[in-house]
N, C-alpha and C. Protein backbone atom coordinates (compact mmCIF):
# COMPACT_ATOMS: atom_id res chain seq x y z
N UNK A 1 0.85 -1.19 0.00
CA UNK A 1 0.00 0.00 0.00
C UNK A 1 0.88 1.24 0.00
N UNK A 2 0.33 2.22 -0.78
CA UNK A 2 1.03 3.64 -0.79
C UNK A 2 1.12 4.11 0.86
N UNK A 3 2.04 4.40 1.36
CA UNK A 3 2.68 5.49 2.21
C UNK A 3 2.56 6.77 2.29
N UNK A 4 2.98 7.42 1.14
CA UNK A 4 2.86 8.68 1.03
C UNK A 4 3.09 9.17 -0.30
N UNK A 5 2.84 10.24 -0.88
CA UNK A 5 3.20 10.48 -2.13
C UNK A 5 3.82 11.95 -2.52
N UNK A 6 4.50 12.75 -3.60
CA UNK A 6 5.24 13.62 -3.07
C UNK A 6 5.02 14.48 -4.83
N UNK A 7 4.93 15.59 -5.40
CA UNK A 7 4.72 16.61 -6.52
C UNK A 7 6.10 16.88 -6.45
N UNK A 8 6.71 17.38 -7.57
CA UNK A 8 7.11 18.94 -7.42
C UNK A 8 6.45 20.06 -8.20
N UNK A 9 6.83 20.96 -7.21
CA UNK A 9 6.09 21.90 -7.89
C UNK A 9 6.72 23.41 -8.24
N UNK A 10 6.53 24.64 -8.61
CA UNK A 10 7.63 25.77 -8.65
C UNK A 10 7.71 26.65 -7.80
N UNK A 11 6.35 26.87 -7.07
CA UNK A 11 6.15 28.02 -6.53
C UNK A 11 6.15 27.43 -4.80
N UNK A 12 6.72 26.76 -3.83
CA UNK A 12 6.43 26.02 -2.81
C UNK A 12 5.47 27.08 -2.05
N UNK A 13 5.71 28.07 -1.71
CA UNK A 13 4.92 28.90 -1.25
C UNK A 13 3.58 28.78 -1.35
N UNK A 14 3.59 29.46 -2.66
CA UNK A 14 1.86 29.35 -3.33
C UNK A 14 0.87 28.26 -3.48
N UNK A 15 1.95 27.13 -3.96
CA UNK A 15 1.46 25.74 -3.71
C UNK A 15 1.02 25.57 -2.26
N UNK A 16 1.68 25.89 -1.23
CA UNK A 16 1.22 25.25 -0.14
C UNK A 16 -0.23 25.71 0.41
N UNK A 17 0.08 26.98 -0.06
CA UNK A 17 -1.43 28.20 0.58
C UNK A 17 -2.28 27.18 -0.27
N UNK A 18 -2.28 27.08 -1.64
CA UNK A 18 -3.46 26.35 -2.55
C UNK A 18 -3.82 24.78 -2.07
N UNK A 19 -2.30 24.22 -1.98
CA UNK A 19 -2.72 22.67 -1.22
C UNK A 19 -3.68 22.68 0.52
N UNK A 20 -3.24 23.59 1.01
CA UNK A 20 -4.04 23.84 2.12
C UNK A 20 -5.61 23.68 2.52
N UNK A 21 -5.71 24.88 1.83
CA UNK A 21 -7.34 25.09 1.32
C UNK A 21 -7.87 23.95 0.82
N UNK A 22 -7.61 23.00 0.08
CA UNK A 22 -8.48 22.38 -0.45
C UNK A 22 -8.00 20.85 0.03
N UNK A 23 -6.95 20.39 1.14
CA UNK A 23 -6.17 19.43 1.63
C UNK A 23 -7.38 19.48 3.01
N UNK A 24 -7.82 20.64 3.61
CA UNK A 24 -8.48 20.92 4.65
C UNK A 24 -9.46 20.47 4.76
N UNK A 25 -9.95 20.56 3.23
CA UNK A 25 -11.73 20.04 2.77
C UNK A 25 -11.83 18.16 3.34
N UNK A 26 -10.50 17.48 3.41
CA UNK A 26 -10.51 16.14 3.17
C UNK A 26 -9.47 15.74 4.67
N UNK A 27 -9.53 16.54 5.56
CA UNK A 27 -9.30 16.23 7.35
C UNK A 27 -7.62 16.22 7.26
N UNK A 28 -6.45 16.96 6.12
CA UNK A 28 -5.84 17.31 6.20
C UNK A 28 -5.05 18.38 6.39
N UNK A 29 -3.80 18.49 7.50
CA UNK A 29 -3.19 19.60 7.49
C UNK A 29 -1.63 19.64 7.42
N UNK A 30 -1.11 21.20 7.27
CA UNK A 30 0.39 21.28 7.41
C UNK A 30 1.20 20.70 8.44
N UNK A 31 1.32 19.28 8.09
CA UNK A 31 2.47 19.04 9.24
C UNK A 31 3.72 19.02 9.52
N UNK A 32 4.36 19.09 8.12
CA UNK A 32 5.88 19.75 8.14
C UNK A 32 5.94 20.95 7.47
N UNK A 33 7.55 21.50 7.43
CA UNK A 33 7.55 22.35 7.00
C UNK A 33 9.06 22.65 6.87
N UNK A 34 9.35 22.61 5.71
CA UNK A 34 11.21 22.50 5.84
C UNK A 34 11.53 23.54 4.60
N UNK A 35 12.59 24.06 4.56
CA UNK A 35 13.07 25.52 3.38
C UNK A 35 12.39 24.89 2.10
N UNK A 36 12.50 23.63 1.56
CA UNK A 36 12.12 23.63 -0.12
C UNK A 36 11.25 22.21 -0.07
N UNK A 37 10.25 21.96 1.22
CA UNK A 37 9.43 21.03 1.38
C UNK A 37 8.02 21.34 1.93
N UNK A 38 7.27 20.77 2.11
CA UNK A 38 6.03 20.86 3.04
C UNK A 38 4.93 19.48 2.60
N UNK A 39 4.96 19.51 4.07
CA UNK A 39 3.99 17.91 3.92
C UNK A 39 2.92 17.86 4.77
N UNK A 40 1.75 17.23 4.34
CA UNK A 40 0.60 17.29 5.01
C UNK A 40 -0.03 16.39 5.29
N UNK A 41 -0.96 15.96 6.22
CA UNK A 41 -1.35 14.25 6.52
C UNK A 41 -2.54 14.88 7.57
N UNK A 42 -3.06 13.56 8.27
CA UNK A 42 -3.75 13.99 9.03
C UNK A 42 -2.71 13.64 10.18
N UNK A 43 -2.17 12.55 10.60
CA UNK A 43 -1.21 12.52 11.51
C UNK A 43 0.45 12.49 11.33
N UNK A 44 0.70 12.56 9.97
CA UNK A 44 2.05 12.25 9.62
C UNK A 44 1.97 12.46 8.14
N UNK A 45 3.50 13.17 7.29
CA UNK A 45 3.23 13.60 6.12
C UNK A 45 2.51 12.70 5.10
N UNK A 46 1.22 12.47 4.48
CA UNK A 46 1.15 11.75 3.30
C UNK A 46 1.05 12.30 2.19
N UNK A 47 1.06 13.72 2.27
CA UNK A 47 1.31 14.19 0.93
C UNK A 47 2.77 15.61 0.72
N UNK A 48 3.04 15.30 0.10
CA UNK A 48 4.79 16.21 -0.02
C UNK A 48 4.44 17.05 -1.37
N UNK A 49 4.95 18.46 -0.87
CA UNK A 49 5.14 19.23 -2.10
C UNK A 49 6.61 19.35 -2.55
N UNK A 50 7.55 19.59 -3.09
CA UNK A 50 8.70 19.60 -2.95
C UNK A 50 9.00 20.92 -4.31
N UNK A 51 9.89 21.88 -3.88
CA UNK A 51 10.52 23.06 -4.68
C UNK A 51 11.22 22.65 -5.40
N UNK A 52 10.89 23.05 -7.00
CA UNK A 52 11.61 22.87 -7.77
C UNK A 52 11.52 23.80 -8.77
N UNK A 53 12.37 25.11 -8.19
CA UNK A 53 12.43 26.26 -9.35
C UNK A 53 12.56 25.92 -10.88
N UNK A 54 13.07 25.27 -11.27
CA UNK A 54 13.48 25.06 -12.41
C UNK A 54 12.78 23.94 -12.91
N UNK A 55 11.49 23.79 -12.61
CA UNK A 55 10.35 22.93 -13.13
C UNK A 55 9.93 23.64 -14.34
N UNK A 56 9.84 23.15 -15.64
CA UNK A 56 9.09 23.76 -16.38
C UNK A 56 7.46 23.42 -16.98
N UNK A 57 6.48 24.04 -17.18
CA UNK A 57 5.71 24.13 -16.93
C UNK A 57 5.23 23.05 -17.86
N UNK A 58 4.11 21.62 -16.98
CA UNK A 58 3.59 20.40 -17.85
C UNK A 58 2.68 20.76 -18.49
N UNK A 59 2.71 20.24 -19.69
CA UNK A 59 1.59 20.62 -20.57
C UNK A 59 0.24 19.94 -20.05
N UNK A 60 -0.91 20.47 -20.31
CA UNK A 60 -1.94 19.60 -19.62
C UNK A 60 -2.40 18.39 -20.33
N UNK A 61 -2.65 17.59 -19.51
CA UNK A 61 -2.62 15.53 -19.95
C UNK A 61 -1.50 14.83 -19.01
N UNK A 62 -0.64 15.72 -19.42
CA UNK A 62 0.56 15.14 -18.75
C UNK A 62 1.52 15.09 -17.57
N UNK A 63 0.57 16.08 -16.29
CA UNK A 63 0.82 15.91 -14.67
C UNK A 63 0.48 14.85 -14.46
N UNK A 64 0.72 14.58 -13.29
CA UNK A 64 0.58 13.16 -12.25
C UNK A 64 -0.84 13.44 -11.97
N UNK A 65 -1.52 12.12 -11.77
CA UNK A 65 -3.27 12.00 -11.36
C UNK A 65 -2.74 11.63 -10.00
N UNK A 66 -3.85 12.44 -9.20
CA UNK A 66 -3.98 11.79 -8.24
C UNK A 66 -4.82 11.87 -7.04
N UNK A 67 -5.63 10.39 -6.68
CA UNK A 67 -6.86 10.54 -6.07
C UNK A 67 -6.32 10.69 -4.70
N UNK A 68 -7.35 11.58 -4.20
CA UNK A 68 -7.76 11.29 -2.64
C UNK A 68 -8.74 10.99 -2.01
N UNK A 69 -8.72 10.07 -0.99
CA UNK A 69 -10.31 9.51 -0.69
C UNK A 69 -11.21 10.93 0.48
N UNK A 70 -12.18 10.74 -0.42
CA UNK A 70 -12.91 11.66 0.86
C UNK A 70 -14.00 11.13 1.74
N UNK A 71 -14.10 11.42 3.02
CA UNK A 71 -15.05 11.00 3.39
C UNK A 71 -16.71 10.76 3.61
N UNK A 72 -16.95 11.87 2.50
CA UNK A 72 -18.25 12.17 1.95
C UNK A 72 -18.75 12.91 0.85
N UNK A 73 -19.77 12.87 0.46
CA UNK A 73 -19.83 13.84 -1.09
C UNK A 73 -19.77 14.92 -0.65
N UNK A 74 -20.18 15.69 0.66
CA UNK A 74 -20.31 17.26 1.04
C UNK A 74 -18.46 17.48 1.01
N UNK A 75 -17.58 16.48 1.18
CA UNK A 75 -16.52 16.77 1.19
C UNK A 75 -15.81 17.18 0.25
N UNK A 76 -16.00 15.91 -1.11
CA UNK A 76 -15.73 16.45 -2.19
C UNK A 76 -16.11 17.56 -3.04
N UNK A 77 -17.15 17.72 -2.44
CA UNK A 77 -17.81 19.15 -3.13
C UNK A 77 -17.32 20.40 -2.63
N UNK A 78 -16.74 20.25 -1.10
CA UNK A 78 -16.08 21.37 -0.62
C UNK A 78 -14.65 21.39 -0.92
N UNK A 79 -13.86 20.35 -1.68
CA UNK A 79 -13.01 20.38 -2.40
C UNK A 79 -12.66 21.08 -3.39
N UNK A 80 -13.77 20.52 -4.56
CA UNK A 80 -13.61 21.13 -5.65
C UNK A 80 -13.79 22.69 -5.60
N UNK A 81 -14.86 22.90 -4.58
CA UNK A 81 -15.12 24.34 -4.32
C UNK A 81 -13.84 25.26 -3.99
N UNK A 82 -13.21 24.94 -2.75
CA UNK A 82 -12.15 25.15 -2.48
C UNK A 82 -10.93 25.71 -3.28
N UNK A 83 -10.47 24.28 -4.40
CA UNK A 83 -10.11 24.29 -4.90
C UNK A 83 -9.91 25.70 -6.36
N UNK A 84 -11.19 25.76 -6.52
CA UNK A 84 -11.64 26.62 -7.71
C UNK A 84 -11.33 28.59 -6.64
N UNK A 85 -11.79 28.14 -5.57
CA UNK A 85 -11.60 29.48 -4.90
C UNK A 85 -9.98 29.64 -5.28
N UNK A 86 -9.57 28.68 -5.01
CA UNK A 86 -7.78 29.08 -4.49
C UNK A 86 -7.21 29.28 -5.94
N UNK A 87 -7.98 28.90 -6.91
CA UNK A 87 -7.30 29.44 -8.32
C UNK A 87 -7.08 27.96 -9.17
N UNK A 88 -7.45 26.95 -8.60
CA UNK A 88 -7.72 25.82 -9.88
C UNK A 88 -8.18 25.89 -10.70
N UNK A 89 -7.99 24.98 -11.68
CA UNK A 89 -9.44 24.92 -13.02
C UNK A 89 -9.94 23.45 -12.71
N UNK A 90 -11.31 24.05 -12.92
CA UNK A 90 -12.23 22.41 -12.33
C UNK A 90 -11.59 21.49 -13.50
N UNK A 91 -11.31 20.20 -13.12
CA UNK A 91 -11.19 19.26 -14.32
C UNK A 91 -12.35 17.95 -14.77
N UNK A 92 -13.55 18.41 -13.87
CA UNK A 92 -14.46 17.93 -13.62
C UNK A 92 -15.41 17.95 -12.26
N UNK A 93 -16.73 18.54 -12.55
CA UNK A 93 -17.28 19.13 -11.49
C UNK A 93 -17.71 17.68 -10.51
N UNK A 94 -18.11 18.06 -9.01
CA UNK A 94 -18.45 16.90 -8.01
C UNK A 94 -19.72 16.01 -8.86
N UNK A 95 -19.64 14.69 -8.80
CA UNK A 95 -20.61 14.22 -9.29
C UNK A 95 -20.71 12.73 -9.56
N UNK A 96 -21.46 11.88 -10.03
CA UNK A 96 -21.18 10.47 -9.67
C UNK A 96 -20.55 10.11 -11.15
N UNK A 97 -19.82 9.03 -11.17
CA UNK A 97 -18.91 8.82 -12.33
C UNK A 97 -19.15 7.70 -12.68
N UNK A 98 -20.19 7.30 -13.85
CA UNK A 98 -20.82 5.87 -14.15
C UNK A 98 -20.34 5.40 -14.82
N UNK A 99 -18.85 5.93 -15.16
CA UNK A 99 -18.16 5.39 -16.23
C UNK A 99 -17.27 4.38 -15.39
N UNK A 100 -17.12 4.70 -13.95
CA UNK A 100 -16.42 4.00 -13.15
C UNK A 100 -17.05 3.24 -12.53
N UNK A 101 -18.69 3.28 -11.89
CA UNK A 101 -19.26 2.72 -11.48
C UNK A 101 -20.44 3.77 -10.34
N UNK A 102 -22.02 3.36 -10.20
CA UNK A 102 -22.64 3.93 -10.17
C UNK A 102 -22.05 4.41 -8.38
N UNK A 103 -21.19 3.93 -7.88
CA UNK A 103 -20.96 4.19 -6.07
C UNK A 103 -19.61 5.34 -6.30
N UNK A 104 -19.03 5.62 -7.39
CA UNK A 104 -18.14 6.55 -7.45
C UNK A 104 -18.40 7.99 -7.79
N UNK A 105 -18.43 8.69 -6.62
CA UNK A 105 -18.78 10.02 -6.47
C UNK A 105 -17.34 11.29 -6.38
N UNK A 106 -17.02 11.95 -7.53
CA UNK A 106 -15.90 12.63 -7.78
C UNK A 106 -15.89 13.65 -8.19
N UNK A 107 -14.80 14.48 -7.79
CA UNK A 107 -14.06 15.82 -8.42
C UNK A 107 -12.80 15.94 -8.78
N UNK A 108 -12.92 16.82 -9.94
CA UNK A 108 -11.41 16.68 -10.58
C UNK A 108 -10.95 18.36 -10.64
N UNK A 109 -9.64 18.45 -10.34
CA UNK A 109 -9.29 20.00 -10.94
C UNK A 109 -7.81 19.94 -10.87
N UNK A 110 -7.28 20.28 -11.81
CA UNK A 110 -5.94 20.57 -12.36
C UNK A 110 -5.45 22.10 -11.50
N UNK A 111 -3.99 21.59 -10.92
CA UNK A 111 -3.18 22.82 -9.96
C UNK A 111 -2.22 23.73 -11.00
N UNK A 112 -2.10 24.54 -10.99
CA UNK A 112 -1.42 25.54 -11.79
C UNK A 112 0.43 24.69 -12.29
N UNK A 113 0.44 23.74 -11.95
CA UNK A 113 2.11 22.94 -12.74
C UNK A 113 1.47 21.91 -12.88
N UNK A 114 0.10 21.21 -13.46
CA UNK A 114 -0.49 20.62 -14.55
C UNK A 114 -0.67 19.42 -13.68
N UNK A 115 -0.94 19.31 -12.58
CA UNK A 115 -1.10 18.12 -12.11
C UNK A 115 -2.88 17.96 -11.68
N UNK A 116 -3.39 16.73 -12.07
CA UNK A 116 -4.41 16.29 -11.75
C UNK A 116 -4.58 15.91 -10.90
N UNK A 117 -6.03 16.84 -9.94
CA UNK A 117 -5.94 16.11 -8.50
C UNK A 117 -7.43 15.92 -7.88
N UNK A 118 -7.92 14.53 -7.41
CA UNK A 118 -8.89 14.01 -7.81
C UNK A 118 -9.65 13.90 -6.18
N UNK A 119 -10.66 14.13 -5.52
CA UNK A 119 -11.23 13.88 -4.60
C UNK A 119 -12.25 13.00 -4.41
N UNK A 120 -12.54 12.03 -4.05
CA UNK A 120 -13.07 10.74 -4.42
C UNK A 120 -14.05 9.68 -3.33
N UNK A 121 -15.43 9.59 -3.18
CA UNK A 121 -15.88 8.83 -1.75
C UNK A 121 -16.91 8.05 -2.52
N UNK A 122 -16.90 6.66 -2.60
CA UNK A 122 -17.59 5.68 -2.75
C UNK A 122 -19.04 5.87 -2.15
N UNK A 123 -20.30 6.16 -2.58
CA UNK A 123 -21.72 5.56 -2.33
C UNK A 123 -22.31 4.25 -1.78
N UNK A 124 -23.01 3.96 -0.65
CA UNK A 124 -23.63 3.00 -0.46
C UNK A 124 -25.08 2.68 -0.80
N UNK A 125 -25.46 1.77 -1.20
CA UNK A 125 -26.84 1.47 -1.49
C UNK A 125 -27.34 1.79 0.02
N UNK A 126 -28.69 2.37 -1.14
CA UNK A 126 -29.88 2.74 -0.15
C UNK A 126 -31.02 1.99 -0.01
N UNK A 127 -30.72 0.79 -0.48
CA UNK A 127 -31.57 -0.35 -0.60
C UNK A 127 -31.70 -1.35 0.90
């Protein structure tokens, strides 16, 4: 099982204010914080930004995907919301994804160094 996972990105700063906001929506916060790092978890880093001035900018298709589980649809929706406040572009609004299956409820929005980042909480029958 994944551990933790880690971007780079250009702006560590800006990134972090933007990862914040919308890391918050899903019961995460800043728990490290080092000159050209910052990592966030709920108890220990699982997600890493890492500085890399000399990143040049990914064309879009071609950032890293990557889901996070949320713990409810009001969550993901305060994600994507979030997200769009802090200066994302939606890459798909909150909503159920039947292409994946009718219990997959998601949001998508691309971060300003082209990475896809996905907020994600499974449905239970109401049967």
């Amino acid at each position: 099982m994944i551990d933790h996972i880690s971007i780079p990105v250009r702006d560590l700063k800006a990134s972090a204010r933007f990862y914040q906001a919308l890391l918050t929506t899903l019961g995460m916060t800043k728990v490290v914080e080092r000159p050209n790092t910052v990592g966030f978890g709920k108890t220990y880093p699982e997600f890493w930004l890492n500085e890399r001035t000399g990143l040049e900018s990914i064309p879009e298709g071609f950032g890293a995907h990557i889901a996070l589980r949320a713990p409810t649809t009001e969550a993901v929706d305060a994600f994507h919301a979030a997200a769009l406040a802090a200066g994302a572009h939606s890459d798909g609004a909150p909503g159920t994804r039947l292409e994946y299956s009718s219990h997959y409820y998601a949001a998508f929005v691309r971060d300003w160094d082209g990475n896809r980042v996905e907020a994600v909480t499974f449905l239970r029958d109401t049967k």
